[in-house]
PDB file of N, CA and C in Angstrom:
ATOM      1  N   UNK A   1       0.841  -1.183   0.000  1.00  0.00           N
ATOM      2  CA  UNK A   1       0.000   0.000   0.000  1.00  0.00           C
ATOM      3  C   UNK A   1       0.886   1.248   0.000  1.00  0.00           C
ATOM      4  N   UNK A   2       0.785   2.404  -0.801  1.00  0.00           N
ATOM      5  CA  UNK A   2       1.317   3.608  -1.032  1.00  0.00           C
ATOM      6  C   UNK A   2       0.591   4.306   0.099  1.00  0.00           C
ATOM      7  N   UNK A   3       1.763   4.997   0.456  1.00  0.00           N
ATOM      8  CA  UNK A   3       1.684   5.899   1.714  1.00  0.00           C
ATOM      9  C   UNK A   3       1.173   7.721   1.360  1.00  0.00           C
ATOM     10  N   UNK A   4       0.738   8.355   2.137  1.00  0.00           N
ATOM     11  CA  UNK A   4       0.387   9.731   1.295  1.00  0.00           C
ATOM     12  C   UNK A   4       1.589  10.300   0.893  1.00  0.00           C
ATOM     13  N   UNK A   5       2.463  10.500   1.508  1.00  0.00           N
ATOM     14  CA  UNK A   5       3.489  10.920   0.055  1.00  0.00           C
ATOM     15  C   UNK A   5       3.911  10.156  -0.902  1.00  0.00           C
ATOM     16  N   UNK A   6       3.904   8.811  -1.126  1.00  0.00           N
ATOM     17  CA  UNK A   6       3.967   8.353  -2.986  1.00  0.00           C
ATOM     18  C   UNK A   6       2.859   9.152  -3.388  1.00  0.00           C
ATOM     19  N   UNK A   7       1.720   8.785  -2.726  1.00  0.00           N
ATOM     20  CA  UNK A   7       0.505   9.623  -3.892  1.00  0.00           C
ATOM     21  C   UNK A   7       0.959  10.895  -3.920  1.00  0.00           C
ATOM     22  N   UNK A   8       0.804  11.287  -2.999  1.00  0.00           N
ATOM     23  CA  UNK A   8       1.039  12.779  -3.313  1.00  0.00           C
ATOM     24  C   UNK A   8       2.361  13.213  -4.782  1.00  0.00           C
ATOM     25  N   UNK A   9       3.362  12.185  -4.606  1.00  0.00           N
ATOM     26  CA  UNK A   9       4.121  12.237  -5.518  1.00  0.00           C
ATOM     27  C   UNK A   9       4.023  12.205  -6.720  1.00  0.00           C
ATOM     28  N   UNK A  10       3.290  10.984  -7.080  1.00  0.00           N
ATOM     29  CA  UNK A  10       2.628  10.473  -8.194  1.00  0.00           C
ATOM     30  C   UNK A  10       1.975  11.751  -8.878  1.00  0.00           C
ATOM     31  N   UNK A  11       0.849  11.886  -7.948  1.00  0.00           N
ATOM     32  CA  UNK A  11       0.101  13.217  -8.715  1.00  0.00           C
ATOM     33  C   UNK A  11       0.641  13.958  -8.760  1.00  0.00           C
ATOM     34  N   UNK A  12       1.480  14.886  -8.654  1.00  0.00           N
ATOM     35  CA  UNK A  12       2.421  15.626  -9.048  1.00  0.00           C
ATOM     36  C   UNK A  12       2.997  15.417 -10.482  1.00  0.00           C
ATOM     37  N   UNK A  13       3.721  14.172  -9.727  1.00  0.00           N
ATOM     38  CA  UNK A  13       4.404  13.796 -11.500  1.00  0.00           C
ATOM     39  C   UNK A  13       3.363  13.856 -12.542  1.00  0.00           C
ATOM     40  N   UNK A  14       2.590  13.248 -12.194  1.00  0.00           N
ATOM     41  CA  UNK A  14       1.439  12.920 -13.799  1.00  0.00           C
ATOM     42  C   UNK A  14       0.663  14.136 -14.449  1.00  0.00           C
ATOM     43  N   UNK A  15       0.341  15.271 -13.487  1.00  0.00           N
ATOM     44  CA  UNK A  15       0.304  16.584 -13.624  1.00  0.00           C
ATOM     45  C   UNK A  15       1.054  17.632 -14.043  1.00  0.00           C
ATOM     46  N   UNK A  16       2.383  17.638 -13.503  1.00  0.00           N
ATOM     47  CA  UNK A  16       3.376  17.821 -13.965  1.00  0.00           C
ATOM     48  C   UNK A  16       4.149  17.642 -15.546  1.00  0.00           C
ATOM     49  N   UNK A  17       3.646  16.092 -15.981  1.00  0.00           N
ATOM     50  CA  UNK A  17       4.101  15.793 -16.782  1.00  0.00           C
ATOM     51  C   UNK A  17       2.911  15.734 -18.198  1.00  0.00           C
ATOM     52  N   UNK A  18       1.689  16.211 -17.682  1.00  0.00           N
ATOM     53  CA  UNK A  18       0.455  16.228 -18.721  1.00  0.00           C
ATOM     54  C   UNK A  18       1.025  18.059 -19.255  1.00  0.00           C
ATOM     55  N   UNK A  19       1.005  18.557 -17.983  1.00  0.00           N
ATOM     56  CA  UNK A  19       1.385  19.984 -18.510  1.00  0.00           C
ATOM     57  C   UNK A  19       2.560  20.435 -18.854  1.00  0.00           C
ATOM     58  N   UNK A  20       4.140  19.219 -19.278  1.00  0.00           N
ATOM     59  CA  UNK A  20       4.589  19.727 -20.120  1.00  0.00           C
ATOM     60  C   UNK A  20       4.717  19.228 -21.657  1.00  0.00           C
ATOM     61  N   UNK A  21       3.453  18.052 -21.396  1.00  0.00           N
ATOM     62  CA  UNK A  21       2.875  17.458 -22.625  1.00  0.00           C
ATOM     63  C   UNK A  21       2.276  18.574 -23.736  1.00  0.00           C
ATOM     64  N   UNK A  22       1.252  19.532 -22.626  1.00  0.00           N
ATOM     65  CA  UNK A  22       0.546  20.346 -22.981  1.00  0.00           C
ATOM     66  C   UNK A  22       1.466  21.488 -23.942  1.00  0.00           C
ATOM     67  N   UNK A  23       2.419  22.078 -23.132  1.00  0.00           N
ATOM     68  CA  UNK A  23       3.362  23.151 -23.311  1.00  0.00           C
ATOM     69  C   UNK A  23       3.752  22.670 -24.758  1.00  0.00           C
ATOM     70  N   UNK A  24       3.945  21.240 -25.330  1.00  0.00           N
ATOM     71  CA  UNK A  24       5.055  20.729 -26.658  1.00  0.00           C
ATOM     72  C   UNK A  24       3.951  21.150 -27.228  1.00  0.00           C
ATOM     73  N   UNK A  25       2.651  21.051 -27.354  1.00  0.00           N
ATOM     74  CA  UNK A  25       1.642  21.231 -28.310  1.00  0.00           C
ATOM     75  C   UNK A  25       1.258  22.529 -28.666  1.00  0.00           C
ATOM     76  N   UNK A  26       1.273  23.556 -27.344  1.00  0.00           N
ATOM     77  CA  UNK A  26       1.125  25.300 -27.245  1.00  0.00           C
ATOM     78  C   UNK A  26       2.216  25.260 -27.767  1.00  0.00           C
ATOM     79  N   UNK A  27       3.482  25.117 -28.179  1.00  0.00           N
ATOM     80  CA  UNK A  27       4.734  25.762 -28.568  1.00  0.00           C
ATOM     81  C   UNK A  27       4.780  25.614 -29.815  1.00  0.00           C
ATOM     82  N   UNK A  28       4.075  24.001 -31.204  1.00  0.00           N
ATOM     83  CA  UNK A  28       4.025  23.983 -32.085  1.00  0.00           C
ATOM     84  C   UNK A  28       3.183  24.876 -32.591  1.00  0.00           C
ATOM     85  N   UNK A  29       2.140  25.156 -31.791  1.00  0.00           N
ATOM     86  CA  UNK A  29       0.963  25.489 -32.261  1.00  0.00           C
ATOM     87  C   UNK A  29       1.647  26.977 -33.008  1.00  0.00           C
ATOM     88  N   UNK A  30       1.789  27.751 -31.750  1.00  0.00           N
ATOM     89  CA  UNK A  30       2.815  28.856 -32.129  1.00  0.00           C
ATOM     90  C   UNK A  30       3.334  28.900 -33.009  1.00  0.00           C
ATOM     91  N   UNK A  31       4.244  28.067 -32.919  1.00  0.00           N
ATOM     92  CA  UNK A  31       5.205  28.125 -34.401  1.00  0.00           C
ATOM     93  C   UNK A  31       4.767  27.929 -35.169  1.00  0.00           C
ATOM     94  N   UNK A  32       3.487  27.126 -35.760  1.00  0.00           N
ATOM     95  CA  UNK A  32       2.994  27.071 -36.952  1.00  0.00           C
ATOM     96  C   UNK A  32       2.040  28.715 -37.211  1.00  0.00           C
ATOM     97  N   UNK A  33       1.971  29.524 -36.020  1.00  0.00           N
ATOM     98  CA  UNK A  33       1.091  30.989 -36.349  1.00  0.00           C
ATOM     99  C   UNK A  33       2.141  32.173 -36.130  1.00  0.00           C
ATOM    100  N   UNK A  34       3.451  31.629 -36.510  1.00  0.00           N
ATOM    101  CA  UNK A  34       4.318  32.505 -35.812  1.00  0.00           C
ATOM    102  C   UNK A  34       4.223  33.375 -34.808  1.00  0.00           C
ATOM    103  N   UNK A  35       3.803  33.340 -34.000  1.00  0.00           N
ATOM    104  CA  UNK A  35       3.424  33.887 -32.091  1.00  0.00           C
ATOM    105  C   UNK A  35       4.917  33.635 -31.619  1.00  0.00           C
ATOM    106  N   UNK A  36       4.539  33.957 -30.405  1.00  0.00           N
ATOM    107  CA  UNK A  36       5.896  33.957 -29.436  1.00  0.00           C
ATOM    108  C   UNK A  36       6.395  32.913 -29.380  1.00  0.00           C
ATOM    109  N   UNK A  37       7.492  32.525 -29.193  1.00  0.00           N
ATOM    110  CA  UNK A  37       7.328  30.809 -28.690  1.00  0.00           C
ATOM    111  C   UNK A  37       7.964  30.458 -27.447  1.00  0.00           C
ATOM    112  N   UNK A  38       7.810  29.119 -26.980  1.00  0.00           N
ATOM    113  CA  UNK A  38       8.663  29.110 -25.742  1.00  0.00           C
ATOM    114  C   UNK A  38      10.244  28.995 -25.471  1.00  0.00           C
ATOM    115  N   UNK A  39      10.784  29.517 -24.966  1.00  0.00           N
ATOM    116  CA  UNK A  39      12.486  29.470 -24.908  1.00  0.00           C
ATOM    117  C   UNK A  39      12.441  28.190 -24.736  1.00  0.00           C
ATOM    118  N   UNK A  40      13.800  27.838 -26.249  1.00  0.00           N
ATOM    119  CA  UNK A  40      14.751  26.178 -25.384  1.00  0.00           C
ATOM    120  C   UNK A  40      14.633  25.637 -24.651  1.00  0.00           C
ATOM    121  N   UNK A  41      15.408  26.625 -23.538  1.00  0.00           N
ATOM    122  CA  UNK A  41      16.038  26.790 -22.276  1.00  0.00           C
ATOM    123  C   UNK A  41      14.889  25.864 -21.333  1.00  0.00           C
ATOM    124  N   UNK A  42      14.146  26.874 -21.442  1.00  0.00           N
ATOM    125  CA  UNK A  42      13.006  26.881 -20.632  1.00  0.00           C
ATOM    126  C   UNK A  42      12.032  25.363 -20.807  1.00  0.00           C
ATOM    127  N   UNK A  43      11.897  24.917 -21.774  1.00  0.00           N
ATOM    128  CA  UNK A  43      11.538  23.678 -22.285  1.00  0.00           C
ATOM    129  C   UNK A  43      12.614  22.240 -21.547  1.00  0.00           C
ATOM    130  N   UNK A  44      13.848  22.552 -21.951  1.00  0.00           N
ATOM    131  CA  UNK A  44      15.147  21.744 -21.014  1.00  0.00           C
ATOM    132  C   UNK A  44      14.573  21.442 -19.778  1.00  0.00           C
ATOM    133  N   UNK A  45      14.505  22.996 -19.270  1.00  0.00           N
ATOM    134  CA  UNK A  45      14.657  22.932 -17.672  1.00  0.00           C
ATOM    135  C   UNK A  45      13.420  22.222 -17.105  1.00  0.00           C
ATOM    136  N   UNK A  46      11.867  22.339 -17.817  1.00  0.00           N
ATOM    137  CA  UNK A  46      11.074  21.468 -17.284  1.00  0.00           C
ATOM    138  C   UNK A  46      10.984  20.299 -17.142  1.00  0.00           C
ATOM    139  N   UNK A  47      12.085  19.439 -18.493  1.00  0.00           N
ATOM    140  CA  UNK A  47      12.024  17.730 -18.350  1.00  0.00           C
ATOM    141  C   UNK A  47      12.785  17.578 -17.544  1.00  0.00           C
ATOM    142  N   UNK A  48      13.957  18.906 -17.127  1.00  0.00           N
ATOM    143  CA  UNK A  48      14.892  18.187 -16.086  1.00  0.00           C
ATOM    144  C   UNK A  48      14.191  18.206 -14.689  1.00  0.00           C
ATOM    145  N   UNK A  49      13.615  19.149 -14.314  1.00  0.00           N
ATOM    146  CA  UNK A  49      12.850  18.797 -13.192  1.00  0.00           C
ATOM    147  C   UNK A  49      11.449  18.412 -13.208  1.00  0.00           C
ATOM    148  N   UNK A  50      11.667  16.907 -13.331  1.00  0.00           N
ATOM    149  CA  UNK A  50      10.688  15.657 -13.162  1.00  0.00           C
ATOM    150  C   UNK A  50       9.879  16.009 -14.583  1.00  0.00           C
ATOM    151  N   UNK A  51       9.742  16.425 -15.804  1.00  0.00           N
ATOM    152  CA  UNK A  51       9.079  16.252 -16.821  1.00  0.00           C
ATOM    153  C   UNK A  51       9.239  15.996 -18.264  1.00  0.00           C
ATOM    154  N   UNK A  52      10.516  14.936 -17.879  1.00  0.00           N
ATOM    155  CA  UNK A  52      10.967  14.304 -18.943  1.00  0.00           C
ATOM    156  C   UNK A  52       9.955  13.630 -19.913  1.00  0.00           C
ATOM    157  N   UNK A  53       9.229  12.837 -19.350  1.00  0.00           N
ATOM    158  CA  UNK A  53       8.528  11.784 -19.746  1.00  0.00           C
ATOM    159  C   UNK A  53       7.163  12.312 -20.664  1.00  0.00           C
ATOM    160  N   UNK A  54       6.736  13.969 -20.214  1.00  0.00           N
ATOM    161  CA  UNK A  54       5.831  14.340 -20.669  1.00  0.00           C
ATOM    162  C   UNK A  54       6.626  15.001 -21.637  1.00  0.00           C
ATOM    163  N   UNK A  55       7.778  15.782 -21.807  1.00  0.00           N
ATOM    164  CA  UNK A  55       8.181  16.384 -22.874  1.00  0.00           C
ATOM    165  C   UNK A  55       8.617  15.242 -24.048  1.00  0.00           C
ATOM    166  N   UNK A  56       9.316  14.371 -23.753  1.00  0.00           N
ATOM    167  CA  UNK A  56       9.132  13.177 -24.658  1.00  0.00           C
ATOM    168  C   UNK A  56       8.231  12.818 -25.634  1.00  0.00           C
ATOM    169  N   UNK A  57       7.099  12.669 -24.985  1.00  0.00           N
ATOM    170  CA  UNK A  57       5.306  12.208 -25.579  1.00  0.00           C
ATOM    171  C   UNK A  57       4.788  13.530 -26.326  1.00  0.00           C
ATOM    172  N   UNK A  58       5.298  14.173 -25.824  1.00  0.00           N
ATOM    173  CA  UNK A  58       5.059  15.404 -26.556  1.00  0.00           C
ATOM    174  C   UNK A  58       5.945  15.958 -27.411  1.00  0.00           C
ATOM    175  N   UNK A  59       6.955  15.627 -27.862  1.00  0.00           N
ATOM    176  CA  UNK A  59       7.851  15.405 -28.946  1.00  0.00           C
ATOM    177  C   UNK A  59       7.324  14.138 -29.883  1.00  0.00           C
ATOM    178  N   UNK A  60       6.859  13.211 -29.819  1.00  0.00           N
ATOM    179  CA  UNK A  60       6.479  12.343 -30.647  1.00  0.00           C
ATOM    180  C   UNK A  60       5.456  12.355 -31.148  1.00  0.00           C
ATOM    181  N   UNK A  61       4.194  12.500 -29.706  1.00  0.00           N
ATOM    182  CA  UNK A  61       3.036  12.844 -30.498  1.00  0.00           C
ATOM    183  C   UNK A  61       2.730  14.327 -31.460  1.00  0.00           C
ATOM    184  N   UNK A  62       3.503  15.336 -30.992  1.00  0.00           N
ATOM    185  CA  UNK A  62       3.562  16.955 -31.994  1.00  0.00           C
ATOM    186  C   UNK A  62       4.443  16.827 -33.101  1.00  0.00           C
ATOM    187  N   UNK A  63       5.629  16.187 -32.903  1.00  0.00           N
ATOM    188  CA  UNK A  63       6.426  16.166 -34.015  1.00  0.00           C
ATOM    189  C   UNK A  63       6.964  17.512 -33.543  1.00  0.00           C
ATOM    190  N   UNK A  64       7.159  17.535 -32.599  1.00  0.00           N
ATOM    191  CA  UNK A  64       7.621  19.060 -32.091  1.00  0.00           C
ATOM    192  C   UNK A  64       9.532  18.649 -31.722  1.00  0.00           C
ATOM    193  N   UNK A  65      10.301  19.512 -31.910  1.00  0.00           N
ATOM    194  CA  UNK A  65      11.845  19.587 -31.696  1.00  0.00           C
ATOM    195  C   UNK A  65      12.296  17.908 -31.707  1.00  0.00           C
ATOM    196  N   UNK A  66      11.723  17.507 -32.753  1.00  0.00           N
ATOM    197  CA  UNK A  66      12.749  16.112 -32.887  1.00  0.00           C
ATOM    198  C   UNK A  66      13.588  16.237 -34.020  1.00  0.00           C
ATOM    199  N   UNK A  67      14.229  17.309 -34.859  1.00  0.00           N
ATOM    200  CA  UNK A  67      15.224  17.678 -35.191  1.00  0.00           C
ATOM    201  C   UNK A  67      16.402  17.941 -34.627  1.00  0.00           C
ATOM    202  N   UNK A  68      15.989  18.797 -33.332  1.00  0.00           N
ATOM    203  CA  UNK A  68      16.911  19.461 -32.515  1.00  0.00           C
ATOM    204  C   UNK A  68      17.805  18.452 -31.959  1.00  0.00           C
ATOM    205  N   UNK A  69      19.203  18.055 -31.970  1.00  0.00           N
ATOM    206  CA  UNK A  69      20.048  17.633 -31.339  1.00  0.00           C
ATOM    207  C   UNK A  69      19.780  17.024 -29.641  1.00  0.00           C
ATOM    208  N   UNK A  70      19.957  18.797 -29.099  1.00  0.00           N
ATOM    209  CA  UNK A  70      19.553  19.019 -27.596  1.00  0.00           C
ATOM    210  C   UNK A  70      18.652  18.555 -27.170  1.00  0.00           C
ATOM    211  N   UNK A  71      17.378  18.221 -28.270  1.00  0.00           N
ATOM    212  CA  UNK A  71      15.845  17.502 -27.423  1.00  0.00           C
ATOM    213  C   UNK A  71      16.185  15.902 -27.885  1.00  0.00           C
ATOM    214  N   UNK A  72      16.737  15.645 -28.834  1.00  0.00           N
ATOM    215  CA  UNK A  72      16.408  14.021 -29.330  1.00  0.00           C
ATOM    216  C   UNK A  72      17.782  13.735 -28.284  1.00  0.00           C
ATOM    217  N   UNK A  73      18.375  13.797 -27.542  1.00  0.00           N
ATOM    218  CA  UNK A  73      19.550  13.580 -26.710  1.00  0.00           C
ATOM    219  C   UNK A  73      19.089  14.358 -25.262  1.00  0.00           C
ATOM    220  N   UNK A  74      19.430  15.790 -25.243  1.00  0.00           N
ATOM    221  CA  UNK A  74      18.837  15.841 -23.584  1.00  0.00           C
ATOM    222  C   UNK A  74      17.900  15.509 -23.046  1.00  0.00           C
ATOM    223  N   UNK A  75      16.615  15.421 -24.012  1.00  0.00           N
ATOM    224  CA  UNK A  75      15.056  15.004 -23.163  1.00  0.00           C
ATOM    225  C   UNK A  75      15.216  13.233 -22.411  1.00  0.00           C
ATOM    226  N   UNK A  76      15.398  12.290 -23.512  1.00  0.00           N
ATOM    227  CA  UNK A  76      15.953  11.233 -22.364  1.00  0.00           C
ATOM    228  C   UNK A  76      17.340  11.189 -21.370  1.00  0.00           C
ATOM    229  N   UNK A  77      17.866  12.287 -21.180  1.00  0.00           N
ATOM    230  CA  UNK A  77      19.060  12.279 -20.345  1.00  0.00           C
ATOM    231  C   UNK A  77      17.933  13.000 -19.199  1.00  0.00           C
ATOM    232  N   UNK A  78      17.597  13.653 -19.665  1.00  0.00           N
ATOM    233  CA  UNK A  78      16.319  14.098 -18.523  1.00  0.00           C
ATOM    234  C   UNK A  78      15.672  13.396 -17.833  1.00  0.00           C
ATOM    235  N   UNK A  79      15.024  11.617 -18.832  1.00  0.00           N
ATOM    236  CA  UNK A  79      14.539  10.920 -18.401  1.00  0.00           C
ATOM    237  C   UNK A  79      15.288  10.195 -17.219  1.00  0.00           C
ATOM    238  N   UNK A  80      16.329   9.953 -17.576  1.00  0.00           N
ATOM    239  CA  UNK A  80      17.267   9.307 -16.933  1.00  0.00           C
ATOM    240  C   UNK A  80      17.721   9.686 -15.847  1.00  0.00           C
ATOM    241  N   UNK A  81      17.873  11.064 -15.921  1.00  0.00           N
ATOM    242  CA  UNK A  81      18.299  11.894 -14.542  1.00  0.00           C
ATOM    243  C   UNK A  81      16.831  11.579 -13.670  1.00  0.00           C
ATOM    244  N   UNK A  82      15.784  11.771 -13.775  1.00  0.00           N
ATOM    245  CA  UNK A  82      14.352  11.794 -13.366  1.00  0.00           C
ATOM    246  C   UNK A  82      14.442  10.711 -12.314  1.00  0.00           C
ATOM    247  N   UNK A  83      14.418   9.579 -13.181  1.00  0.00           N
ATOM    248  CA  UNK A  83      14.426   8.052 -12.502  1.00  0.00           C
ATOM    249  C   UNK A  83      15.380   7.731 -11.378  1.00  0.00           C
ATOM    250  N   UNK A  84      16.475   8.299 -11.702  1.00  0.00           N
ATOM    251  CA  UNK A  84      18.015   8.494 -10.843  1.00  0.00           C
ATOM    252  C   UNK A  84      17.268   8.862  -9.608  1.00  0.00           C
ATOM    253  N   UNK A  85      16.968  10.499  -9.805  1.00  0.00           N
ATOM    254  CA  UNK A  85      16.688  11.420  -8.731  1.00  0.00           C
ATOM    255  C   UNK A  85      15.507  10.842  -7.532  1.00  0.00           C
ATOM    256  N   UNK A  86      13.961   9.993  -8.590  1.00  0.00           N
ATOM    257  CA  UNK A  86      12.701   9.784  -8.165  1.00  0.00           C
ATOM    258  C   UNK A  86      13.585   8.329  -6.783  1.00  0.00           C
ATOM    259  N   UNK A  87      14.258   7.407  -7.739  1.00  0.00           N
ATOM    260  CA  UNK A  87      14.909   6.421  -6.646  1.00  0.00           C
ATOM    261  C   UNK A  87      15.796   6.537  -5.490  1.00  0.00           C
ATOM    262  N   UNK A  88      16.639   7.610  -5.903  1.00  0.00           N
ATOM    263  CA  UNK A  88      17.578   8.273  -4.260  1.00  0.00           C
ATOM    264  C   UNK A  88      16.638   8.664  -3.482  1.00  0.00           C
ATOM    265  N   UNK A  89      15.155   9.113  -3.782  1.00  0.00           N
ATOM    266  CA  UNK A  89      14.534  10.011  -2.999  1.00  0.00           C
ATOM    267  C   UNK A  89      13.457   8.832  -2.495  1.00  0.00           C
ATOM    268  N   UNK A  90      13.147   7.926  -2.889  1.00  0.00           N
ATOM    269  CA  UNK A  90      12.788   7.064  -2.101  1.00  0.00           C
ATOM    270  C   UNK A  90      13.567   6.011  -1.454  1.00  0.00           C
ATOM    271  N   UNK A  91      14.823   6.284  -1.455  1.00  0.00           N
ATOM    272  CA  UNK A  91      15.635   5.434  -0.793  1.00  0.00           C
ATOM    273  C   UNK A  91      15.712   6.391   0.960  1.00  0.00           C
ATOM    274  N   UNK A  92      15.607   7.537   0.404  1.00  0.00           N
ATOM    275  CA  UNK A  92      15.839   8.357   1.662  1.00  0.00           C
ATOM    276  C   UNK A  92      14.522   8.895   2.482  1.00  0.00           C
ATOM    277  N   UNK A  93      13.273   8.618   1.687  1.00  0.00           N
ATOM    278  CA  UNK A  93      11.682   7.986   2.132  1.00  0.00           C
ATOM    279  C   UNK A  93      11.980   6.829   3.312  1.00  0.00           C
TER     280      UNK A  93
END
């Protein structure tokens, strides 16, 4: 049985990771109406903290920055860091 902080965790993550699902789809969208778009940077920094998995899915399902070097390589180093980070932190749970 999961204790209230896994859940609490969980939902986080899955929330977390729907809304930077969301963000890959607002950012194509953009770019296809030339609007603002979202910084790189700023895209990076969300898979690295815990929203790898949604920027991923949202690279495949948009067809969004799977040219880019930095996303087809950092977004699963993101993943990877994620999993790293999610397991030290329940080791110390």
């Amino acid at each position: 049985m999961l204790n209230t902080t896994a859940i609490i965790f969980i939902l986080m993550f899955l929330i977390w990771n729907i809304y930077t699902f969301t963000i890959m789809g607002v950012d194509k969208s953009w770019a296809k109406k030339n609007h603002r778009r979202v910084p790189e940077l700023r895209l990076l920094i969300m898979a690295l903290a815990m929203g790898g998995l949604g920027m991923l899915c949202g690279m495949m399902y948009f067809r969004h920055k799977t040219k880019h070097i930095k996303f087809v390589i950092g977004v699963p180093i993101c993943i990877m860091l994620n999993i790293f980070f999610t397991v030290e932190g329940i080791k110390v749970l």
